[in-house]
Protein backbone atom coordinates (compact mmCIF):
# COMPACT_ATOMS: atom_id res chain seq x y z
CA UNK A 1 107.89 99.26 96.38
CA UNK A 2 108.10 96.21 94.48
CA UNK A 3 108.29 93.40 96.81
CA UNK A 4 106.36 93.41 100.71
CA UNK A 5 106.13 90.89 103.59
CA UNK A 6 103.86 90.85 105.38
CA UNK A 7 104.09 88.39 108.29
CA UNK A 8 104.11 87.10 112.33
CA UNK A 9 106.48 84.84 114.58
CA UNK A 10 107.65 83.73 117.60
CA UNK A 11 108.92 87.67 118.30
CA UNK A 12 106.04 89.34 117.60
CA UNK A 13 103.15 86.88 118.67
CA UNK A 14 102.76 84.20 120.99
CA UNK A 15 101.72 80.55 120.16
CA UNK A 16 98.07 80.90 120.54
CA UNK A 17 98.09 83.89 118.15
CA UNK A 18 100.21 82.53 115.56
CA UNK A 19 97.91 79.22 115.55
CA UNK A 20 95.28 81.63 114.53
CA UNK A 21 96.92 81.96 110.99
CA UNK A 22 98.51 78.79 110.43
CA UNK A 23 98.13 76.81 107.42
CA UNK A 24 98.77 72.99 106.67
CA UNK A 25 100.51 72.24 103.40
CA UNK A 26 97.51 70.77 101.63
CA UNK A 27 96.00 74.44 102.79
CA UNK A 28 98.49 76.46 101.05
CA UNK A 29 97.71 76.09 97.24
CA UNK A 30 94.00 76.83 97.84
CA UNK A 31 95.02 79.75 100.22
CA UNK A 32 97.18 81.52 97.62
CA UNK A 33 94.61 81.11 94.77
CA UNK A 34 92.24 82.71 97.06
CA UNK A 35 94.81 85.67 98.08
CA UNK A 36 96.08 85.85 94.65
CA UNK A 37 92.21 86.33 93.53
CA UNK A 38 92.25 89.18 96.44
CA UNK A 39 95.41 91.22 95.40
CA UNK A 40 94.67 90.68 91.61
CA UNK A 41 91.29 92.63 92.30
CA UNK A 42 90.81 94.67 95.48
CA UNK A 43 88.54 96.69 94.84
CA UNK A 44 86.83 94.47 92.19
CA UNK A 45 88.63 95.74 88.80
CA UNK A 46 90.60 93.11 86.81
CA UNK A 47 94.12 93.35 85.33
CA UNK A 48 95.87 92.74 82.16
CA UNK A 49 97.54 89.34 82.78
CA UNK A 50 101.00 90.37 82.23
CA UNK A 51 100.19 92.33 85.36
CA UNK A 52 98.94 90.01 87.48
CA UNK A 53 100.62 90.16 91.11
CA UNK A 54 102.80 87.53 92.95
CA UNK A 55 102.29 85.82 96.11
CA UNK A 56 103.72 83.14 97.98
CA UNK A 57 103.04 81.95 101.54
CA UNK A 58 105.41 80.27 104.35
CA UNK A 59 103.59 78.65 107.02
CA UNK A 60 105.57 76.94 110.21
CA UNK A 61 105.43 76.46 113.75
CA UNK A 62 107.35 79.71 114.17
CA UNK A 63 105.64 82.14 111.57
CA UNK A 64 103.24 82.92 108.48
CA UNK A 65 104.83 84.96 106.16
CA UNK A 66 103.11 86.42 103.17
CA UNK A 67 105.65 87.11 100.38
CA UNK A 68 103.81 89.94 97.33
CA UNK A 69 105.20 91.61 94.29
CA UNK A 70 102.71 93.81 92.46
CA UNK A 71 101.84 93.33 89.33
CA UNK A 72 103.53 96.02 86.02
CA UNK A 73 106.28 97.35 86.41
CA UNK A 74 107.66 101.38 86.70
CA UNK A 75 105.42 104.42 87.59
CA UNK A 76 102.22 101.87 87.27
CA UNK A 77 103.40 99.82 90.10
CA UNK A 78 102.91 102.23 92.54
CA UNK A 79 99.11 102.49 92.93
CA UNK A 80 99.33 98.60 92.59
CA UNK A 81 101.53 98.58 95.61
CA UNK A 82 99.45 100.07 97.92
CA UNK A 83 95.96 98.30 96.65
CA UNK A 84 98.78 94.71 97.39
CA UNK A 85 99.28 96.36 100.60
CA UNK A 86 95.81 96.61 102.02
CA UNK A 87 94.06 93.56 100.11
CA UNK A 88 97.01 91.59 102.33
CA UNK A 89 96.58 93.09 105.37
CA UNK A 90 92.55 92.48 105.12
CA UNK A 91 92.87 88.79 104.02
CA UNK A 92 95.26 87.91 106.98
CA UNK A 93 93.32 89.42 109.27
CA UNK A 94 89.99 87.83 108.04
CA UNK A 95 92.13 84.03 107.71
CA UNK A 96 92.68 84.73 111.81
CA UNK A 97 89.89 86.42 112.40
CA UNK A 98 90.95 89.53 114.30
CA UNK A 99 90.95 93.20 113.16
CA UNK A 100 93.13 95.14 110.75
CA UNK A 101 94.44 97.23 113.81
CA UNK A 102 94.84 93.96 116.17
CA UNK A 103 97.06 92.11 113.37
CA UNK A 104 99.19 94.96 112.76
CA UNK A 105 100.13 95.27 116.46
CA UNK A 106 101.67 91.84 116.36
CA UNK A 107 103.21 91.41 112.65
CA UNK A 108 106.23 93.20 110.49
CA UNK A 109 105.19 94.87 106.67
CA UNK A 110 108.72 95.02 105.32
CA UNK A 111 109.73 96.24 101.62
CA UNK A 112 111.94 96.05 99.00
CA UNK A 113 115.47 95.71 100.76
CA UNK A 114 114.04 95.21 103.96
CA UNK A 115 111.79 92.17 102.75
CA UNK A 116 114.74 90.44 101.08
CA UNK A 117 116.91 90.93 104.19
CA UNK A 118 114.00 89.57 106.10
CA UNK A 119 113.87 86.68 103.81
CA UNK A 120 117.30 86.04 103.19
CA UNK A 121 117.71 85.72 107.18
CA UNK A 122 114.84 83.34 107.40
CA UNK A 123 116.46 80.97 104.83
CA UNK A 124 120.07 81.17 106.67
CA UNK A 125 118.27 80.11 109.80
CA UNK A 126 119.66 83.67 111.81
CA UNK A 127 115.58 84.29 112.18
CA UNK A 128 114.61 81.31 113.66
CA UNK A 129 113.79 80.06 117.54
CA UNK A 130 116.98 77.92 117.12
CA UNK A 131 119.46 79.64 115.80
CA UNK A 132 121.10 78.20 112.31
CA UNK A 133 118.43 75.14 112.42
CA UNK A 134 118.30 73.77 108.79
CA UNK A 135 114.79 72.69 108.63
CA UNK A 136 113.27 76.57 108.23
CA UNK A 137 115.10 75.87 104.54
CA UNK A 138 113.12 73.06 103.61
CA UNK A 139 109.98 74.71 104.94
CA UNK A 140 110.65 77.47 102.43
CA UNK A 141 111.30 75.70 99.34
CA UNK A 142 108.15 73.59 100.11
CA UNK A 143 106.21 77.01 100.02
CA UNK A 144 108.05 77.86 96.46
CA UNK A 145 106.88 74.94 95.40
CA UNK A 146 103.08 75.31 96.52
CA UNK A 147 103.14 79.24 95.08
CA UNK A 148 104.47 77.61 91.39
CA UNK A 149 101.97 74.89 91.28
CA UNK A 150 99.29 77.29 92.52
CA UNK A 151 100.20 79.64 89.44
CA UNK A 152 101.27 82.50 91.79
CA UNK A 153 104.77 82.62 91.81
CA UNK A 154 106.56 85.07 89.17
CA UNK A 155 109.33 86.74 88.04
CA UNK A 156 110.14 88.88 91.05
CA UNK A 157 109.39 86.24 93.85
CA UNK A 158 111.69 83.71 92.01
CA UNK A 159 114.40 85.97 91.68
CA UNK A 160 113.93 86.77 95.79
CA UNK A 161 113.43 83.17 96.73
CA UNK A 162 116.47 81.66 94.30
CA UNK A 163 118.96 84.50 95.59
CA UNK A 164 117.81 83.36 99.17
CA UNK A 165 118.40 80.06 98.64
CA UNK A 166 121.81 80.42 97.16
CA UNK A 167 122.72 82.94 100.25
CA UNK A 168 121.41 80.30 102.64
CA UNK A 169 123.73 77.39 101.01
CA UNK A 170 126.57 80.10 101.31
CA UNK A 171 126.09 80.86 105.29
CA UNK A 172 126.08 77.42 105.66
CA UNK A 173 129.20 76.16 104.29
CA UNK A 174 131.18 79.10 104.42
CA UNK A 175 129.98 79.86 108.49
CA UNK A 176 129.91 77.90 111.61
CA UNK A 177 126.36 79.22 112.28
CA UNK A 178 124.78 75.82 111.83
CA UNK A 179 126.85 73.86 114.45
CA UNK A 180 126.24 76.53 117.52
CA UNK A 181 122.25 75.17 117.03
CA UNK A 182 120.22 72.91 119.52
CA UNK A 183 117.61 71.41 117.73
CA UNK A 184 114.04 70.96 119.59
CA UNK A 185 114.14 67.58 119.66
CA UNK A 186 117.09 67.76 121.39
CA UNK A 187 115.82 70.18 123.90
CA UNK A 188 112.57 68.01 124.54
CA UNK A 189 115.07 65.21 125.07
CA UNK A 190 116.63 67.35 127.34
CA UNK A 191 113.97 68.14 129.48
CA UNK A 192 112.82 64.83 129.48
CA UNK A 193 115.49 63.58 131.00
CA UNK A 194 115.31 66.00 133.44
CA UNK A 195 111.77 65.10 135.16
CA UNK A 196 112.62 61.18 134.74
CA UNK A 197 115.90 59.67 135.86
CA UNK A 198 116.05 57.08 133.58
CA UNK A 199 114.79 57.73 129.91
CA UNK A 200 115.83 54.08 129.42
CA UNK A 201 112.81 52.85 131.56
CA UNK A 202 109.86 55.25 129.97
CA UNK A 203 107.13 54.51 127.56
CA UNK A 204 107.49 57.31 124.89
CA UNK A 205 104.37 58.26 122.56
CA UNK A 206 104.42 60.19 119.28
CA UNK A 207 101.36 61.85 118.15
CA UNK A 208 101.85 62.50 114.19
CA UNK A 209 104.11 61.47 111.30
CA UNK A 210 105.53 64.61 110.16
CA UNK A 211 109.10 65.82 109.63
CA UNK A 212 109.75 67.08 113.32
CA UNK A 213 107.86 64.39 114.94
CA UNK A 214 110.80 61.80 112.86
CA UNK A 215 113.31 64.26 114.10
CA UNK A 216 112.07 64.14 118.01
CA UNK A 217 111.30 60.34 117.51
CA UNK A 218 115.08 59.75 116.15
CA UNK A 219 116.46 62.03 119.77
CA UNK A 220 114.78 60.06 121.97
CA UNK A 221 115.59 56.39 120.23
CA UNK A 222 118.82 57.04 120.98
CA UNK A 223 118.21 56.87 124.61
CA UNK A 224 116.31 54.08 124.48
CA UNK A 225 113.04 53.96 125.94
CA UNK A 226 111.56 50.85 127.20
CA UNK A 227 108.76 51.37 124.35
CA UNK A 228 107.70 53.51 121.70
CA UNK A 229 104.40 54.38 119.71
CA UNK A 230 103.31 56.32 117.12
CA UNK A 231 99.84 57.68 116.39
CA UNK A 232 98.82 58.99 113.42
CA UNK A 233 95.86 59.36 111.40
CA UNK A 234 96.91 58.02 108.45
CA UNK A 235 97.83 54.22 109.95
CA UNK A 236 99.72 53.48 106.85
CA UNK A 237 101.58 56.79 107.32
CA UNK A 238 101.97 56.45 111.33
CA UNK A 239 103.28 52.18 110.31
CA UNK A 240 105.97 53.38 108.46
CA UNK A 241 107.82 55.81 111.31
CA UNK A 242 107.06 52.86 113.65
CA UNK A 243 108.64 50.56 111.75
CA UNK A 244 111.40 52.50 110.79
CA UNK A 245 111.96 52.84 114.85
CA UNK A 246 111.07 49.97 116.36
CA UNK A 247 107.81 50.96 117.50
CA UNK A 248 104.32 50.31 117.85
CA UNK A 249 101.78 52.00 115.75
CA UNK A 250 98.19 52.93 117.15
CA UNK A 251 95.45 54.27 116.02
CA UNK A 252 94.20 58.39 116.55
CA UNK A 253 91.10 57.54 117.57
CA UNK A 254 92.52 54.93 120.25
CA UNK A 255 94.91 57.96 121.81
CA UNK A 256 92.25 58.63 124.62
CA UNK A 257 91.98 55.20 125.78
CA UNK A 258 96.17 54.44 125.61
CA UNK A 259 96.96 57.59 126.94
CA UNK A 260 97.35 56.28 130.48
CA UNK A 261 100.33 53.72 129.11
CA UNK A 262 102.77 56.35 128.18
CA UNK A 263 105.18 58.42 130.16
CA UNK A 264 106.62 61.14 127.47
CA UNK A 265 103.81 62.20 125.18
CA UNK A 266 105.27 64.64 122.30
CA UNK A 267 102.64 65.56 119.39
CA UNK A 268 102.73 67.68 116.00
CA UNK A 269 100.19 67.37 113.76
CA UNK A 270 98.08 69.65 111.17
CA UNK A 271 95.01 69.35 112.93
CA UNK A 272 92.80 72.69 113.70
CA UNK A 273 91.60 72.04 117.07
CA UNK A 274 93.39 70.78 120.11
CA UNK A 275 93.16 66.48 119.64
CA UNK A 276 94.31 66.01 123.21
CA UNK A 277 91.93 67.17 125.42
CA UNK A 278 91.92 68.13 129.59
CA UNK A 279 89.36 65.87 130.18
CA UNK A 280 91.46 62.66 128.62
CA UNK A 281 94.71 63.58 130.20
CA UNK A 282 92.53 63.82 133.66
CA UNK A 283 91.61 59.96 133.04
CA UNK A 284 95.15 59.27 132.35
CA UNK A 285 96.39 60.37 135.37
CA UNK A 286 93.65 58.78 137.29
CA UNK A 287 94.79 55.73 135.73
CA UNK A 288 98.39 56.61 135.84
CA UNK A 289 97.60 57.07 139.96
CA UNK A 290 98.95 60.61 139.02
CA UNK A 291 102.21 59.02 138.30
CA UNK A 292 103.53 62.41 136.25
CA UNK A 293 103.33 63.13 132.72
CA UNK A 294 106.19 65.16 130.42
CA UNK A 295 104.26 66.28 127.30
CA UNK A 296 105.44 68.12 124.25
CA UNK A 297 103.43 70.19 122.17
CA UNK A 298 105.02 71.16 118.98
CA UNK A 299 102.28 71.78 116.71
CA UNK A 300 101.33 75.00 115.64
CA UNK A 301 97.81 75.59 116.27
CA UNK A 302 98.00 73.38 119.35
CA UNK A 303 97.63 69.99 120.01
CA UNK A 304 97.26 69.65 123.48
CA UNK A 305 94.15 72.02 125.34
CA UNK A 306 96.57 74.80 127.15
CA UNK A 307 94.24 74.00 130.41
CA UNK A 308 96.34 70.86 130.91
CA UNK A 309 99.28 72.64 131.60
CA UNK A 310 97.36 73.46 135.24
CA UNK A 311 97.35 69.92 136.25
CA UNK A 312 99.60 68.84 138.86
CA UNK A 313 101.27 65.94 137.46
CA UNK A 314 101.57 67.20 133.81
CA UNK A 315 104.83 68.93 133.00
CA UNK A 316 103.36 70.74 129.75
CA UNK A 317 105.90 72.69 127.32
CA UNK A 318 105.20 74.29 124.01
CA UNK A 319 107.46 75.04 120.97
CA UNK A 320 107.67 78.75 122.81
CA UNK A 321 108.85 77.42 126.00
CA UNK A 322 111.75 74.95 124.66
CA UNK A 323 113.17 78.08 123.03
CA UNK A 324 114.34 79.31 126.07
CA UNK A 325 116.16 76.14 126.89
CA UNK A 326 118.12 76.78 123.56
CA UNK A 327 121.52 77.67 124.37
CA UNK A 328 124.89 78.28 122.21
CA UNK A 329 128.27 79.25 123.07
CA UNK A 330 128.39 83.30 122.72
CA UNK A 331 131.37 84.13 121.33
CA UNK A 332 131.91 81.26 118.38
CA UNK A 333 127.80 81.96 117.69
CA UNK A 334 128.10 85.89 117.54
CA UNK A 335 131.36 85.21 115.08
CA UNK A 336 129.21 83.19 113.06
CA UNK A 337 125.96 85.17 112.83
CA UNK A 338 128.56 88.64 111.59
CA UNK A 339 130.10 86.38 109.18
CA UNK A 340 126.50 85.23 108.04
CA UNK A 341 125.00 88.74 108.01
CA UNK A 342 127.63 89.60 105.89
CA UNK A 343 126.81 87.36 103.41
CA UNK A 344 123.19 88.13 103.32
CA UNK A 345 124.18 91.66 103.07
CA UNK A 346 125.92 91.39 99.89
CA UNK A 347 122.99 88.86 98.57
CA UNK A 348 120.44 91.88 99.30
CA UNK A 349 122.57 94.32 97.45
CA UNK A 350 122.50 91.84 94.50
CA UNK A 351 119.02 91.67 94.77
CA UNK A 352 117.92 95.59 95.08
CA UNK A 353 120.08 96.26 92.03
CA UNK A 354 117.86 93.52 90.11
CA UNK A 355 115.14 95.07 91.45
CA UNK A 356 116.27 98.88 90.13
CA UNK A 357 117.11 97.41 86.98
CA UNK A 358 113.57 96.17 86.74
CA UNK A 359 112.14 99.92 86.61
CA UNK A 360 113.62 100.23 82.83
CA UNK A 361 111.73 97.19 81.35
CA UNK A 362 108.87 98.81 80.36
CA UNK A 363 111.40 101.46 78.35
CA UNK A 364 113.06 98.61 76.60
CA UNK A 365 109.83 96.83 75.87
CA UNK A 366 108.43 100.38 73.92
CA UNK A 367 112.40 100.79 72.74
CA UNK A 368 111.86 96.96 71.34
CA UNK A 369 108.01 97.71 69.85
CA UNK A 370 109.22 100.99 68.09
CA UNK A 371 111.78 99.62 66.64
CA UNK A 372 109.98 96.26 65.39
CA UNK A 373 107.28 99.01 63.84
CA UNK A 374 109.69 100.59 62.32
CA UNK A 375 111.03 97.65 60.89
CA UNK A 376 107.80 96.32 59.54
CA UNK A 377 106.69 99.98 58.19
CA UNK A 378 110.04 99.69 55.69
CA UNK A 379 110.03 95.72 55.03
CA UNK A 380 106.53 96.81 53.61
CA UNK A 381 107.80 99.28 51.40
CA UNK A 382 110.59 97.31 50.34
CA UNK A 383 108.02 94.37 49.19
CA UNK A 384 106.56 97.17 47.10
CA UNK A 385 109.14 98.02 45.16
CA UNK A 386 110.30 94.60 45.04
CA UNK A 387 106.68 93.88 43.17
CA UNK A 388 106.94 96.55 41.03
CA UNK A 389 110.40 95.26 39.67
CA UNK A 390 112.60 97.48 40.95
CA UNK A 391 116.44 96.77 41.16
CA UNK A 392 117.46 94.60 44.32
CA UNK A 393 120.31 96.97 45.28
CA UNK A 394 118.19 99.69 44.75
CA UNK A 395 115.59 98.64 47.49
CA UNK A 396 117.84 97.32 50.39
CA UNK A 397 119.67 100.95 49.92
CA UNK A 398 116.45 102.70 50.43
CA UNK A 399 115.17 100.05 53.57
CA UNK A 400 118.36 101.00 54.89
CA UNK A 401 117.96 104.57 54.65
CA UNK A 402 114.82 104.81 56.21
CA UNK A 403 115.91 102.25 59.29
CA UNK A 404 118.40 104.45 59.94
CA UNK A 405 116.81 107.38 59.42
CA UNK A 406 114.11 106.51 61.46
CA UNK A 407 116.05 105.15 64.55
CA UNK A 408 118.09 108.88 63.95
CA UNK A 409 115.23 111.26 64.19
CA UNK A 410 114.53 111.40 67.31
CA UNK A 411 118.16 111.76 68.43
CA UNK A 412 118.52 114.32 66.04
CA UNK A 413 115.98 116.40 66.58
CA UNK A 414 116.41 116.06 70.65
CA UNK A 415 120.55 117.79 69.73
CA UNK A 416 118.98 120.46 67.52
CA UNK A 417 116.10 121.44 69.68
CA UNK A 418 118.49 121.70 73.08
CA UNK A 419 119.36 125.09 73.49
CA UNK A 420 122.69 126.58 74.12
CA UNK A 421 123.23 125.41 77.75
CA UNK A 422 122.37 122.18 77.69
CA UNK A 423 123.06 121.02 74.05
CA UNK A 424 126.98 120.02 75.16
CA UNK A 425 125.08 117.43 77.31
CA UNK A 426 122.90 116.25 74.95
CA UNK A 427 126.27 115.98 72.16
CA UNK A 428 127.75 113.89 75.47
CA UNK A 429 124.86 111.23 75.95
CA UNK A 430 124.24 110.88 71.68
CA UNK A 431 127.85 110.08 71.33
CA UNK A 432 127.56 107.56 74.50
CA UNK A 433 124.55 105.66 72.80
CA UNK A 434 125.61 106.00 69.03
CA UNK A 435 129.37 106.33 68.69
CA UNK A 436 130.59 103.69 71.81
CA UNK A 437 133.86 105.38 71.75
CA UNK A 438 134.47 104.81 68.17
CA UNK A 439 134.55 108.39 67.52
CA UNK A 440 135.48 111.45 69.18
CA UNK A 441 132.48 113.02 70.77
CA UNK A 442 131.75 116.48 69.52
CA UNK A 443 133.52 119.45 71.19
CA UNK A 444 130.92 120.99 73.12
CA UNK A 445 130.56 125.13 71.24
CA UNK A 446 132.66 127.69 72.06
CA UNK A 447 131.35 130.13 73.98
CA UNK A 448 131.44 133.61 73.22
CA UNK A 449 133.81 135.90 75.01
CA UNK A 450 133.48 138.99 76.98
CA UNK A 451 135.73 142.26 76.59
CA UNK A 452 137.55 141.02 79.22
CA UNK A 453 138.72 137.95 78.06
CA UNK A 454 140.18 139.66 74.87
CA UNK A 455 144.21 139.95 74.71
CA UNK A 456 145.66 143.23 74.98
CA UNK A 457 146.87 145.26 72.33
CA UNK A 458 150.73 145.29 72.24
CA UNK A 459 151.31 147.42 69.22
């Protein structure tokens, strides 16, 4: 095994779980430096650095996905593996603070072929809650970039992460898989529009800054509401999406007071804990004269206390229940998703023969040292001879000589050791390496002959 995820979602564990382990993106670069202490030592040894393992992490609404490679490379690897393995598991589960055994009944450990497959899908947007949405693609180059600043990103999870992108970028203009998707601002927009009659006449609040509260912000302003506000709680950060739509920004810490004013109330933010509470949408209502409320929580933990989806006039949804609004016409989207797996499948071939070609590094590395040994053994006799004043000609012969000589041996000796059976196979792979075709290969010996095989006498 040289590469593992190890991760959750939206199949395998619902939103309260996945909260649990998610991560903001000023989290992740302390996060991996803290995993990639973990794996580089589990149980408390230290390794060379060249063998230090990889590690990158993808945190969303939707998932956290720990990407590994462990450290060396050929038969070393293995034992390294499995240490990867377990120092993983134990970190997530300690990060969401559940046991080994509770964390494995709600995640995937995938490897090698598998993992790129995984990963490959996740990038094309065919793992997603919204089939072919382009944002996951973002999300995961963000989380490149956190695992190279945070010194944790090598070799092997480049290779994986570069080949993904370049597979997503191919689904995506070679495929239709991108226009069968409903985004889930549209589907908020939807729903909306659904409890009130007219989404012209509602006051609409946003609750964060962020990426998908611009993309839900941008749905809605095209219905236009009779007002807008954003709340954020960086005001300078929260001023800029208002302005940008016509709206009114508001402070975080005035949300409980202001509540009352609006009618559609969708929030994402980074916080930890829930920053809309029961007892705050209760006074809202009061004040509201329980005229009803259509909130949106997309954030991942939540924003919004789950005990206000009990009250009467609330009509509460989370990023798990506007999945099931998504919808897609069947036959064009199953078209596009074989063309699309297609294309991944050939990008994970690519990528598993990289991989197998990795296992022979470590022979040309001690190929390359041997032969740079050699090299320096006969320059050093040559500088001898050279000192003692011997002819020019007469000293590059001889450094010759011995290079060749030396690189010869062991090829040599390997043909005249091999006995009788196997030394035509041995003739076959020396003239591969040494001759390229330039010369004949050597006939392989003849074999005696029995009795039987002997002509008859004619005479």
């Amino acid at each position: 095994m040289t590469v593992l995820t190890l991760g959750l979602n939206h199949h395998t564990a619902a939103v309260d779980l996945r909260g649990r382990f998610a991560f903001a993106v000023e989290q992740l670069s302390p996060a991996l430096r803290q995993l990639h202490e973990r794996l580089a030592s589990p149980h408390g040894s230290t390794h060379a650095a060249s063998a230090q393992p990889e590690v990158a992490l993808l945190s969303t609404c939707n998932r956290t996905e720990l990407y590994c490679a462990p450290g060396g490379l050929g038969a070393s690897a293995g034992a390294s593996a499995r240490d990867v393995r377990h120092a993983a598991i134990a970190w997530l589960a300690q990060v969401g603070q559940v046991s080994q055994e509770e964390l494995l009944r709600h995640t995937y450990l995938l490897e090698d072929g598998q993992a790129a497959r995984h990963a490959f899908r996740v990038a094309s947007g065919l793992d997603s809650m919204v089939l072919g949405e382009p944002q996951i693609l973002g999300q995961m180059k963000q989380a490149v970039r956190e695992a190279d600043t945070a010194g944790t990103l090598g070799t092997t999870l480049h290779q994986l992460f570069q080949r993904g992108f370049a597979v997503a970028k191919e689904v995506r203009t070679s495929t239709e898989i991108g226009a069968h998707s409903i985004s889930m601002a549209a589907a908020a927009v939807r729903l909306a529009g659904e409890l009130f009659e007219d989404l012209g006449r509602t006051r609409v609040l946003f609750v964060g800054a962020g990426e998908m509260i611009e993309l839900t912000a941008t749905h809605f302003a095209a219905r236009t509401p009779r007002a807008m506000a954003v709340a954020n709680r960086t005001l300078e950060r929260g001023e800029k999406l208002a302005t940008h739509l016509g709206a009114q920004a508001i402070r975080l810490a005035d949300l409980p007071e202001r509540l009352h004013e609006f009618d559609v109330v969708v929030s994402c933010t980074a916080s930890t804990l829930p920053i809309i509470g029961l007892g705050a949408v209760e006074r809202a209502l009061k004040a509201r004269k329980r005229r009803p409320m259509f909130m949106v929580d997309l954030a991942v933990p939540r924003d919004i206390e789950p005990e206000v989806a009990r009250l009467g006039d609330v009509y509460l949804y989370t990023v798990d229940d506007l999945s099931a609004l998504v919808q897609t016409a069947s036959e064009k989207r199953q078209a596009a998703v074989a063309q699309a797996e297609a294309i991944i499948e050939t990008g994970v071939q690519g990528f598993v023969s990289w991989l197998d070609q990795r296992t022979t590094v470590p022979l040309i590395q001690a190929l390359h040292t041997q032969a740079d040994a050699w090299r320096a053994t006969e320059i050093a006799r040559a500088r001898k001879l050279l000192a003692k004043g011997e002819d020019v000609e007469a000293v590059l012969d001889a450094l010759s000589r011995g290079l060749t000589q030396k690189m010869l041996h062991g090829a040599l000796a390997e043909l005249h050791s091999a006995d009788t059976r196997h030394r035509p196979q041995v003739a076959a792979s020396l003239s591969r390496l040494f001759l390229r075709g330039d010369l004949a290969p050597l006939a392989p010996p003849r074999q005696p002959r029995s009795p039987a095989d002997e002509p008859e006498d004619l005479a």
